[in-house]
N, C-alpha and C. Protein backbone atom coordinates (compact mmCIF):
# COMPACT_ATOMS: atom_id res chain seq x y z
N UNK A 1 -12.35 8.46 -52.72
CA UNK A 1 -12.99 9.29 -51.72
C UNK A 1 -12.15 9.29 -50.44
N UNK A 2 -11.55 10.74 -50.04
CA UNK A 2 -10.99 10.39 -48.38
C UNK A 2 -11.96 10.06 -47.59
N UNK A 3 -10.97 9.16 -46.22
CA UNK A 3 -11.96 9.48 -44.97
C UNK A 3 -11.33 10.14 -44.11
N UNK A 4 -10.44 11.60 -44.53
CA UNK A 4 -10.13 11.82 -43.32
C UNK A 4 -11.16 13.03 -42.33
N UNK A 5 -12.30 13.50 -43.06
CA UNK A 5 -13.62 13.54 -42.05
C UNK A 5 -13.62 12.87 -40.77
N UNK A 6 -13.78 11.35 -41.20
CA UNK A 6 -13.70 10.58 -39.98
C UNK A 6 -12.68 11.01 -39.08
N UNK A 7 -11.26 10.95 -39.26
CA UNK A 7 -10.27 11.28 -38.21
C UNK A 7 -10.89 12.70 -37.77
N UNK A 8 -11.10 13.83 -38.09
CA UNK A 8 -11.76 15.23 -37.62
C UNK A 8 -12.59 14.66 -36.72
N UNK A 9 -13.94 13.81 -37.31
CA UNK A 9 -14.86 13.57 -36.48
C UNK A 9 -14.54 12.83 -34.96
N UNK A 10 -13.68 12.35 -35.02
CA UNK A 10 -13.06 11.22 -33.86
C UNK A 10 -12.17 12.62 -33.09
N UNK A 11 -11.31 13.45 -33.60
CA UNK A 11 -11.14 14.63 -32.84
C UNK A 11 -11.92 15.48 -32.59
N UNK A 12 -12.52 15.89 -33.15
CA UNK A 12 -14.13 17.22 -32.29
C UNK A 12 -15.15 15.72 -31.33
N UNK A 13 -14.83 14.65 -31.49
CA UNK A 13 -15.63 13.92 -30.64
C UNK A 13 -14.84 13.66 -28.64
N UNK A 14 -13.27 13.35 -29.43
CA UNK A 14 -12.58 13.20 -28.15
C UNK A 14 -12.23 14.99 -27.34
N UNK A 15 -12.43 15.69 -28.10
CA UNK A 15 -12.37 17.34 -27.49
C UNK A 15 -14.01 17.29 -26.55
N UNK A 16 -14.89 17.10 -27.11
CA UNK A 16 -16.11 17.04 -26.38
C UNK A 16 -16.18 16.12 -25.17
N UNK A 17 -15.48 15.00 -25.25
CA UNK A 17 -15.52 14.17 -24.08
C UNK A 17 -14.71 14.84 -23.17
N UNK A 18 -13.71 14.97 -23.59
CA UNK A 18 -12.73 16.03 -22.90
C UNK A 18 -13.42 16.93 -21.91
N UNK A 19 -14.24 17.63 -22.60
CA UNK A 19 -15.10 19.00 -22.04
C UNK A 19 -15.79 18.27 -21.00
N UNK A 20 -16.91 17.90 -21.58
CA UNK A 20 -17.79 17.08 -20.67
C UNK A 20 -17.26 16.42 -19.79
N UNK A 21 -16.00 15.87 -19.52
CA UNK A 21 -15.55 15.37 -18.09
C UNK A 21 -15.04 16.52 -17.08
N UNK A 22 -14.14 17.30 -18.06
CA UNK A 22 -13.96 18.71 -17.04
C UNK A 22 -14.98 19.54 -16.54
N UNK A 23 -16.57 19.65 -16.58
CA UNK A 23 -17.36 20.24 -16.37
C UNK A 23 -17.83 19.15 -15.06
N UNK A 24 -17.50 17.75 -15.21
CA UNK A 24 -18.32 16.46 -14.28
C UNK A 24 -17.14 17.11 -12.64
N UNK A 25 -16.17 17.33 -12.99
CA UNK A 25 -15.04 17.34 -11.79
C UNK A 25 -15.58 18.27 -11.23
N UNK A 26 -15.62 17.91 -9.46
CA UNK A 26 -15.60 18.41 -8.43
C UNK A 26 -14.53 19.43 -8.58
N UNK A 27 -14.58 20.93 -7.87
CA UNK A 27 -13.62 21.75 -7.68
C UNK A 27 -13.43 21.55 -6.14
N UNK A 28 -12.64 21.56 -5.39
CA UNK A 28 -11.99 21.43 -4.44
C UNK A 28 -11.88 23.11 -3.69
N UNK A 29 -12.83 23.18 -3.07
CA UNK A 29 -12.91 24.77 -2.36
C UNK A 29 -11.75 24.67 -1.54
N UNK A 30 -10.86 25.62 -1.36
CA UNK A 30 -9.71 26.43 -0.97
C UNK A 30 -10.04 26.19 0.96
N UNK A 31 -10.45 26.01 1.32
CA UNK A 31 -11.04 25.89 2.59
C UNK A 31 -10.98 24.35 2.93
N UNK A 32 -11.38 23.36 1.64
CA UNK A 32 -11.09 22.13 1.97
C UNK A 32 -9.85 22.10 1.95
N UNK A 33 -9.18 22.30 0.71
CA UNK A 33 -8.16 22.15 0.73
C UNK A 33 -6.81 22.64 2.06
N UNK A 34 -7.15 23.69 2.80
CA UNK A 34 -7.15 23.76 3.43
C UNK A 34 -6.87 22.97 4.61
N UNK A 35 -7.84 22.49 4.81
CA UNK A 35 -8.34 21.32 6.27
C UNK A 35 -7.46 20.33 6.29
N UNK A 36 -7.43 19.88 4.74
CA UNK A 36 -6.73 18.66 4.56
C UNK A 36 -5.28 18.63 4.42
N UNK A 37 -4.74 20.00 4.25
CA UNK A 37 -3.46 20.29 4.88
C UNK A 37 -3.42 20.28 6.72
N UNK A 38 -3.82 20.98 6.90
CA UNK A 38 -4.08 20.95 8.38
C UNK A 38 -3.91 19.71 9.14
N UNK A 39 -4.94 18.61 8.32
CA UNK A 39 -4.79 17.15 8.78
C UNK A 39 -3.51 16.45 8.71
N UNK A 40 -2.96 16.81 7.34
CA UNK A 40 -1.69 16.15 7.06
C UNK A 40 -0.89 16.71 7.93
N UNK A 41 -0.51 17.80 8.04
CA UNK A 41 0.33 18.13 9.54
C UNK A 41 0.52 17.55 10.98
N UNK A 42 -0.88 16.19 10.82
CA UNK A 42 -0.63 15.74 12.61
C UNK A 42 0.18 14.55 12.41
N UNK A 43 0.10 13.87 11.14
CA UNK A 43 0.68 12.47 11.18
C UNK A 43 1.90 12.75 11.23
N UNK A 44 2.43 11.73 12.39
CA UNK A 44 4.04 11.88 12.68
C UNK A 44 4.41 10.71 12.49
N UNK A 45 6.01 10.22 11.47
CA UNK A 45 6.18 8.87 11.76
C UNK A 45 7.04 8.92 12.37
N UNK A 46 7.24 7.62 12.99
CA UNK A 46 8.27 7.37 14.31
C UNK A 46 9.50 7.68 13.57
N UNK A 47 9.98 7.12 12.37
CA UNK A 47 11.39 7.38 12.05
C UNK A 47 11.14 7.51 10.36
N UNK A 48 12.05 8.24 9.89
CA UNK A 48 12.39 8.73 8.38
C UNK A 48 11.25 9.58 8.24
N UNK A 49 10.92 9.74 7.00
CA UNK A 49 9.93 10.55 6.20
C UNK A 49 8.41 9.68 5.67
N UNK A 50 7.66 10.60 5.48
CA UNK A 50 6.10 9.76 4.97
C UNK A 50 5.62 11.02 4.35
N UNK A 51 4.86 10.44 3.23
CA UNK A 51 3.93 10.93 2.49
C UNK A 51 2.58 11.06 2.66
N UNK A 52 1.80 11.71 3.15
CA UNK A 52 0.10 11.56 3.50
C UNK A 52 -0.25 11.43 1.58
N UNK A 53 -1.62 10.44 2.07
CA UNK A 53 -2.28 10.24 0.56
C UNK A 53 -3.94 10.52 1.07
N UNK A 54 -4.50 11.07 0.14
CA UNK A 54 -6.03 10.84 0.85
C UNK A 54 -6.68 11.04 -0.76
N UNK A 55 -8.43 10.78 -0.43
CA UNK A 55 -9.16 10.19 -1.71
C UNK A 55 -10.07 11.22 -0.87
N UNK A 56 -10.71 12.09 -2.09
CA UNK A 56 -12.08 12.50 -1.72
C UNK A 56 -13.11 12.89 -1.91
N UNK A 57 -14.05 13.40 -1.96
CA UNK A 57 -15.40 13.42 -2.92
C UNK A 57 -16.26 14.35 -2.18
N UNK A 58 -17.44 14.78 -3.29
CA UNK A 58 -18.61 15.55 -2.49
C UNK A 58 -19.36 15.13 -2.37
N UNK A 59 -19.64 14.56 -1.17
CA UNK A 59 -21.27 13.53 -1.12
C UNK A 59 -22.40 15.16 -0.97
N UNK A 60 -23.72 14.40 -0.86
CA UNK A 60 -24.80 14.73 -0.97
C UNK A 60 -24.64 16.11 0.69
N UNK A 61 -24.39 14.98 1.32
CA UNK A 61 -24.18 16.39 2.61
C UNK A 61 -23.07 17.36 2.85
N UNK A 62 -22.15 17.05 2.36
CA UNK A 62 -20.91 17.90 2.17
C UNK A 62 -19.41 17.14 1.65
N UNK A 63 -18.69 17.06 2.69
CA UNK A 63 -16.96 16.25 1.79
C UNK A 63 -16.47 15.27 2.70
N UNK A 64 -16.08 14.09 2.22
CA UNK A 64 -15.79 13.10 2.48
C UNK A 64 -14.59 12.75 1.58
N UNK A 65 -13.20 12.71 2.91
CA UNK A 65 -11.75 12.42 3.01
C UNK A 65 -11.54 11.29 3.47
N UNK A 66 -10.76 10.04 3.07
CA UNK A 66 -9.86 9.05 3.75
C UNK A 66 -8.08 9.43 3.19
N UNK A 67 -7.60 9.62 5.01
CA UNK A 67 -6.26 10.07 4.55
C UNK A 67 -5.62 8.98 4.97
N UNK A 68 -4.11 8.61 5.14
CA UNK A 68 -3.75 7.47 5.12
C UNK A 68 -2.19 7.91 4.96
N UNK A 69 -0.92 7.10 5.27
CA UNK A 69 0.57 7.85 5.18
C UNK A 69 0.57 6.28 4.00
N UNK A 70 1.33 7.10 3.13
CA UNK A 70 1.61 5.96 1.76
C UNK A 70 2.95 4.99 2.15
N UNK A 71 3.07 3.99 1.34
CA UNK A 71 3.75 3.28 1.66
C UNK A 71 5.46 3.53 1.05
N UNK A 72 6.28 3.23 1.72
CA UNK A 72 7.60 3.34 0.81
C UNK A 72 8.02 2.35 -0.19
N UNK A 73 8.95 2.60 -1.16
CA UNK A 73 9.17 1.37 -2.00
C UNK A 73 10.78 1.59 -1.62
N UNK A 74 11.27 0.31 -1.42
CA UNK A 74 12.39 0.51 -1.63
C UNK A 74 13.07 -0.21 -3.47
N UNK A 75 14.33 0.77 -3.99
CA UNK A 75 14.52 0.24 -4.89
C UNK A 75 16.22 0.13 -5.18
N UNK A 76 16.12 -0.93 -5.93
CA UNK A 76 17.83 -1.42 -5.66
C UNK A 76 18.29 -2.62 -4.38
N UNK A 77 19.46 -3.41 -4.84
CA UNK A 77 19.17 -3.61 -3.35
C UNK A 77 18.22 -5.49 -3.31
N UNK A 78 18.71 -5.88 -1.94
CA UNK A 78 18.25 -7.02 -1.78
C UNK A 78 16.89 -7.19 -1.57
N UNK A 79 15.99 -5.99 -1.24
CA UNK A 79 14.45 -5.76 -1.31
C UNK A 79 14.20 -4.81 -2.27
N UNK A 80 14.65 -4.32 -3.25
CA UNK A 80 14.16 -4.32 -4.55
C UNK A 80 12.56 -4.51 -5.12
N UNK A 81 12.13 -3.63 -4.95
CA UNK A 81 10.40 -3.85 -5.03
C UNK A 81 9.88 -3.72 -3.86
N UNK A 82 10.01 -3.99 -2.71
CA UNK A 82 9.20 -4.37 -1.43
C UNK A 82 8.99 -2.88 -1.25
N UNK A 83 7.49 -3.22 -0.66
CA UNK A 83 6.97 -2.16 -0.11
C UNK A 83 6.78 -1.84 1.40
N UNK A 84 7.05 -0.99 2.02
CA UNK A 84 6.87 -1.24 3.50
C UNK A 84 6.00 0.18 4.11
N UNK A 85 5.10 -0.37 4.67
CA UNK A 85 4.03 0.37 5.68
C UNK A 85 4.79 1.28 6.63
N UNK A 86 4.97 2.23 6.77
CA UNK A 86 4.80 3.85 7.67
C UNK A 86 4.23 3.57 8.98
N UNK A 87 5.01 3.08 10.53
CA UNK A 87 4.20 3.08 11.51
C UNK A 87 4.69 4.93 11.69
N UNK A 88 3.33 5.09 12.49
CA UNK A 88 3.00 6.71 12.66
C UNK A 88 2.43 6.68 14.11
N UNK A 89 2.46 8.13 14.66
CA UNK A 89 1.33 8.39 15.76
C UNK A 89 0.88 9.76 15.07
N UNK A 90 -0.50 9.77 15.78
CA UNK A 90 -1.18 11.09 15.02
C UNK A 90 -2.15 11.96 15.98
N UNK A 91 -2.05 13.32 16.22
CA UNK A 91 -2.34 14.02 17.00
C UNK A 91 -3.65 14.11 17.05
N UNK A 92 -4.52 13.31 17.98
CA UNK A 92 -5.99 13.85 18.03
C UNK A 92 -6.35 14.94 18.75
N UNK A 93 -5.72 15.65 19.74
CA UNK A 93 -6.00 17.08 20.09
C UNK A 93 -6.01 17.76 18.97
N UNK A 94 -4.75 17.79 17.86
CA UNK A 94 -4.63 18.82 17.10
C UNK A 94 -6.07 18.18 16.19
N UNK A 95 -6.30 17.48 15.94
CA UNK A 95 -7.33 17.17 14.67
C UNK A 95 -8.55 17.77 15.14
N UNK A 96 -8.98 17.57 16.38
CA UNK A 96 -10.10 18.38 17.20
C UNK A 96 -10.64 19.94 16.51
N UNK A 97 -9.09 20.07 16.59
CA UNK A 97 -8.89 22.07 16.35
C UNK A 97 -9.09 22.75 15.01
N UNK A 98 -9.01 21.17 14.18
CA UNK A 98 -9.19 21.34 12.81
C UNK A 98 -10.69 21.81 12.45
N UNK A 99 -11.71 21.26 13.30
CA UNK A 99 -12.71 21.13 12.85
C UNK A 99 -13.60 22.57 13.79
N UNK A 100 -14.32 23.49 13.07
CA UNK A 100 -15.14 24.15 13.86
C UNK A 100 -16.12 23.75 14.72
N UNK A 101 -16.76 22.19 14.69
CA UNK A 101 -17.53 21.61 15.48
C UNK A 101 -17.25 20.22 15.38
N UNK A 102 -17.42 19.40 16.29
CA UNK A 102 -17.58 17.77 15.97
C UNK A 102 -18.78 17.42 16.33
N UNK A 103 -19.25 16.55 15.34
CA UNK A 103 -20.06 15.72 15.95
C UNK A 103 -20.53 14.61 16.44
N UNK A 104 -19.37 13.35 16.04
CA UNK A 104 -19.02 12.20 16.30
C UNK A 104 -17.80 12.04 16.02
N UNK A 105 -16.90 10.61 16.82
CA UNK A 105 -15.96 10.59 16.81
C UNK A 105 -16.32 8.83 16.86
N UNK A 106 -15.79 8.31 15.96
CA UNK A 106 -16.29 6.29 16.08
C UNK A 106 -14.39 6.01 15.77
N UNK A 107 -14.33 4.39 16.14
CA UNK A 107 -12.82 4.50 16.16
C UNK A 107 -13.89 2.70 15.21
N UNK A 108 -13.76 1.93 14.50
CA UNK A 108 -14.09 0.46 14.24
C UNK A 108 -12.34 -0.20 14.22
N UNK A 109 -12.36 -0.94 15.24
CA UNK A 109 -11.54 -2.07 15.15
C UNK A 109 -11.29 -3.10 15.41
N UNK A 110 -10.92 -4.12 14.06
CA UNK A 110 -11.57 -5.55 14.10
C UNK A 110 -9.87 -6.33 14.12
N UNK A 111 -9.32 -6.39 15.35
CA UNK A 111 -8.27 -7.65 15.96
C UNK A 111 -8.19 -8.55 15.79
N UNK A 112 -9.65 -9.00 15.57
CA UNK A 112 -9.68 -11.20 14.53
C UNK A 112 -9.55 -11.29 13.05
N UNK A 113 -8.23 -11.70 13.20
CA UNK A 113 -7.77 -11.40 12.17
C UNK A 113 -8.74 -12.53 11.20
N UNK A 114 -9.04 -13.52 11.74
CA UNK A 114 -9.93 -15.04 10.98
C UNK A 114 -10.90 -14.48 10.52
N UNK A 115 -11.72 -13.20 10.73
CA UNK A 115 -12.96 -12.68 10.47
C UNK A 115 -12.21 -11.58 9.27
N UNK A 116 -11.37 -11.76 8.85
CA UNK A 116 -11.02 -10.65 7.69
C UNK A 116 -10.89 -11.28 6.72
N UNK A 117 -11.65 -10.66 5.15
CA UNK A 117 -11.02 -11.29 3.88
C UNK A 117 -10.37 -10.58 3.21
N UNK A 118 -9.82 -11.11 1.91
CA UNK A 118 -9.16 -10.17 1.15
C UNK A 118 -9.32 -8.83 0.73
N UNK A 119 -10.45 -8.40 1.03
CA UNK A 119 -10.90 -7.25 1.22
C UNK A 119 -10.64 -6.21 2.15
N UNK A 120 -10.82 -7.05 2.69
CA UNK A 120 -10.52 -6.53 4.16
C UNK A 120 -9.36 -6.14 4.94
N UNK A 121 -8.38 -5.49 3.84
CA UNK A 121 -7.00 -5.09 4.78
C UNK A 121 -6.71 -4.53 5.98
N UNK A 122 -7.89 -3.12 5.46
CA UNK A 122 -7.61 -2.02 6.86
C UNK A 122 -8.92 -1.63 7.62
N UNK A 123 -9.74 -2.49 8.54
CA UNK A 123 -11.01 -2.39 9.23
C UNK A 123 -10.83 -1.39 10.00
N UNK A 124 -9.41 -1.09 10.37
CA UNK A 124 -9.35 -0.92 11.60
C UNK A 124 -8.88 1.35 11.64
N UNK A 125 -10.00 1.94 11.37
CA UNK A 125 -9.66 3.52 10.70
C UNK A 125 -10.76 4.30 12.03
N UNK A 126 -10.55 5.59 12.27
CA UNK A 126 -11.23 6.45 13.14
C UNK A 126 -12.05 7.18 11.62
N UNK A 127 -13.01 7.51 12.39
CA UNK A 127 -13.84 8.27 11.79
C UNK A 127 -14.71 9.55 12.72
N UNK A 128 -14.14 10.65 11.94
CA UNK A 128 -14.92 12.06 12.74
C UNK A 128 -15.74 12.82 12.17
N UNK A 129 -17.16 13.01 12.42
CA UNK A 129 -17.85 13.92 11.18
C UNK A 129 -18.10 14.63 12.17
N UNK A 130 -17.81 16.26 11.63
CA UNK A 130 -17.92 17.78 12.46
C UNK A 130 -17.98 18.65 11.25
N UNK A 131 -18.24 19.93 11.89
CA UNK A 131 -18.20 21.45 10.51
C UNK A 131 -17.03 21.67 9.85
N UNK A 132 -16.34 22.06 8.84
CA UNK A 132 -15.44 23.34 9.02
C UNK A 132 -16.54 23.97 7.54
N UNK A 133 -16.12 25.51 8.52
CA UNK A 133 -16.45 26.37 7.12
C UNK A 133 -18.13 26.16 7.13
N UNK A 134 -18.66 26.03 7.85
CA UNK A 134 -20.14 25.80 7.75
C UNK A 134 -20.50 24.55 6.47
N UNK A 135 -19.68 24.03 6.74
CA UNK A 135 -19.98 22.52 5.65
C UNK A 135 -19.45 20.91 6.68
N UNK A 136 -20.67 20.00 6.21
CA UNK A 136 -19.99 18.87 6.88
C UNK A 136 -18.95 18.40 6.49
N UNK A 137 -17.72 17.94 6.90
CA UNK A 137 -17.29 16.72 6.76
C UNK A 137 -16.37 15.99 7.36
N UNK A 138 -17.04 14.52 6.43
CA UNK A 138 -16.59 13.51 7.53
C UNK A 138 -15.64 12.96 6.91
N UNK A 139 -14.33 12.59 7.85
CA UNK A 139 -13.01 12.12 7.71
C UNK A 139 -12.65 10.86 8.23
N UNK A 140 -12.25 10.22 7.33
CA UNK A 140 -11.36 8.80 8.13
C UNK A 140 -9.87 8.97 8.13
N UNK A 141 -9.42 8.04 9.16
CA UNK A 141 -8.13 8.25 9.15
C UNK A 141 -7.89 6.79 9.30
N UNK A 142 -6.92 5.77 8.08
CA UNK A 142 -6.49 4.75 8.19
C UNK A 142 -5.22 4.47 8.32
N UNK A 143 -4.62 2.75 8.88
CA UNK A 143 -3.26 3.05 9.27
C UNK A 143 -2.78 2.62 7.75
N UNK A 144 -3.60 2.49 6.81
CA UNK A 144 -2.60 2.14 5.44
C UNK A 144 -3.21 2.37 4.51
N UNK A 145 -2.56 2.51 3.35
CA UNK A 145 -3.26 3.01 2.29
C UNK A 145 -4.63 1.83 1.57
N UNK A 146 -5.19 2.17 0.69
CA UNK A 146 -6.36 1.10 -0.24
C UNK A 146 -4.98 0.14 -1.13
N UNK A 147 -5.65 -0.58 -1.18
CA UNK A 147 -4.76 -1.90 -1.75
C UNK A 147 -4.65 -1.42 -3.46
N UNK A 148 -5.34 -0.31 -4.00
CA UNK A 148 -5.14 0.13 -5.74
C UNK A 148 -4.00 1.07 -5.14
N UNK A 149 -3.41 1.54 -4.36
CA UNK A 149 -2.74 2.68 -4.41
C UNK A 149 -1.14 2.12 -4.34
N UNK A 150 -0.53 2.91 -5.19
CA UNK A 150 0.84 2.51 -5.20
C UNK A 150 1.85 3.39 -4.49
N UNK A 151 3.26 3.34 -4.58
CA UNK A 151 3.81 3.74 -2.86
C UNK A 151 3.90 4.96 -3.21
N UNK A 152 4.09 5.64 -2.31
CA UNK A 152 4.09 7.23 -2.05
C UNK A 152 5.53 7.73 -2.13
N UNK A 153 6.64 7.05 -1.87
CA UNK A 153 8.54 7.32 -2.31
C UNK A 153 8.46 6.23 -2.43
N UNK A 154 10.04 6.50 -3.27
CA UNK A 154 10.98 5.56 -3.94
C UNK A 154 12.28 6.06 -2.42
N UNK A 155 12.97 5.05 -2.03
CA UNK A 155 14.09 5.30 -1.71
C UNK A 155 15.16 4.35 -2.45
N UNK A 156 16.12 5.20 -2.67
CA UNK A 156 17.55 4.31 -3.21
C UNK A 156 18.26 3.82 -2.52
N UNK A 157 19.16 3.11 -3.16
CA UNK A 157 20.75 3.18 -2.09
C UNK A 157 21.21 4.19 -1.49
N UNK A 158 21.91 4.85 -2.70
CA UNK A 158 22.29 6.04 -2.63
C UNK A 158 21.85 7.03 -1.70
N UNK A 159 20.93 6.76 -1.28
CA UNK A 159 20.18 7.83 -0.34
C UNK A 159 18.70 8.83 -0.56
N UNK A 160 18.89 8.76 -2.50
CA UNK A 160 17.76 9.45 -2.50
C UNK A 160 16.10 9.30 -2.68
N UNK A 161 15.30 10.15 -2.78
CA UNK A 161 14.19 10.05 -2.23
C UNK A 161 13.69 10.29 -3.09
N UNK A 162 12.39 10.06 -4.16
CA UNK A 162 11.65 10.35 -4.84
C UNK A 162 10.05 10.22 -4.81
N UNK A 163 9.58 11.13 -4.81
CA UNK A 163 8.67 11.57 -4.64
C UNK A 163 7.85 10.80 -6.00
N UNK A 164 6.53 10.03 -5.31
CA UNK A 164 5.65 9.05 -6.71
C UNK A 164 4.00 10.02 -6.61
């Protein structure tokens, strides 16, 4: 007796999961997407190049962004692996302009460093919830990425740059 039924069945099963997750995904309205270009445009780093990274979702009241400049990797080389943090400055006039209304603006930052755990890398992020587009949302802006996220370029010796 075959079983290759079973293998069919295990494919029309993984096609259905398939489906059913593409139906679960958020679509990303053209307007957010949008904004969150807009945002990425204020972060400036002091020297070389940076990558903006951000995570985001549709809560219950509208969209919720944490953006963040990714980290570099360098590769080759006597730091070989090391990753290094993006100091930046970032335009809060222009971010203002982003938004059709604000409605709060909170900055949380925690300087003791003894009061932080491993968890606790980056306390220290602004947060603005205002309109765009007749929808809320609220944005953080941190100085580093979430500790799951891996670097945003590769730089070489050689000079070049790759994009992760």
């Amino acid at each position: 007796m075959s079983r290759s039924y079973l293998a069919v069945r295990h494919l029309l099963r993984q096609l259905e999961l398939k489906k059913n997750s593409e139906k679960r995904k958020a679509i990303i309205p053209h307007w957010f997407a949008g904004f969150v270009d807009q945002v990425s445009a204020l972060f400036e780093p002091f020297s070389g190049v940076a990558r903006v990274g951000y995570e985001c979702t549709q809560a219950e009241t509208g969209w919720e962004v944490s953006m963040f400049l990714g980290q570099n990797e360098t590769v080759g080389g006597a730091d070989d692996g090391q990753l290094k943090a993006v100091n930046f400055r970032f335009d809060m006039k222009g971010l203002s302009d982003c938004f059709d209304s604000v409605e709060s603006i909170h900055w949380n930052a925690f300087p003791r460093q003894d009061l932080m755990t491993a968890d606790s890398v980056d306390l220290s992020f602004l947060t603005v919830i205002g309109e765009v587009q007749s929808s809320v949302v609220k944005l953080q802006l941190h100085t580093s990425p979430p500790m799951a996220v891996g670097p945003a370029m590769r730089h070489y010796p050689d000079g070049r740059v790759e994009l992760v």
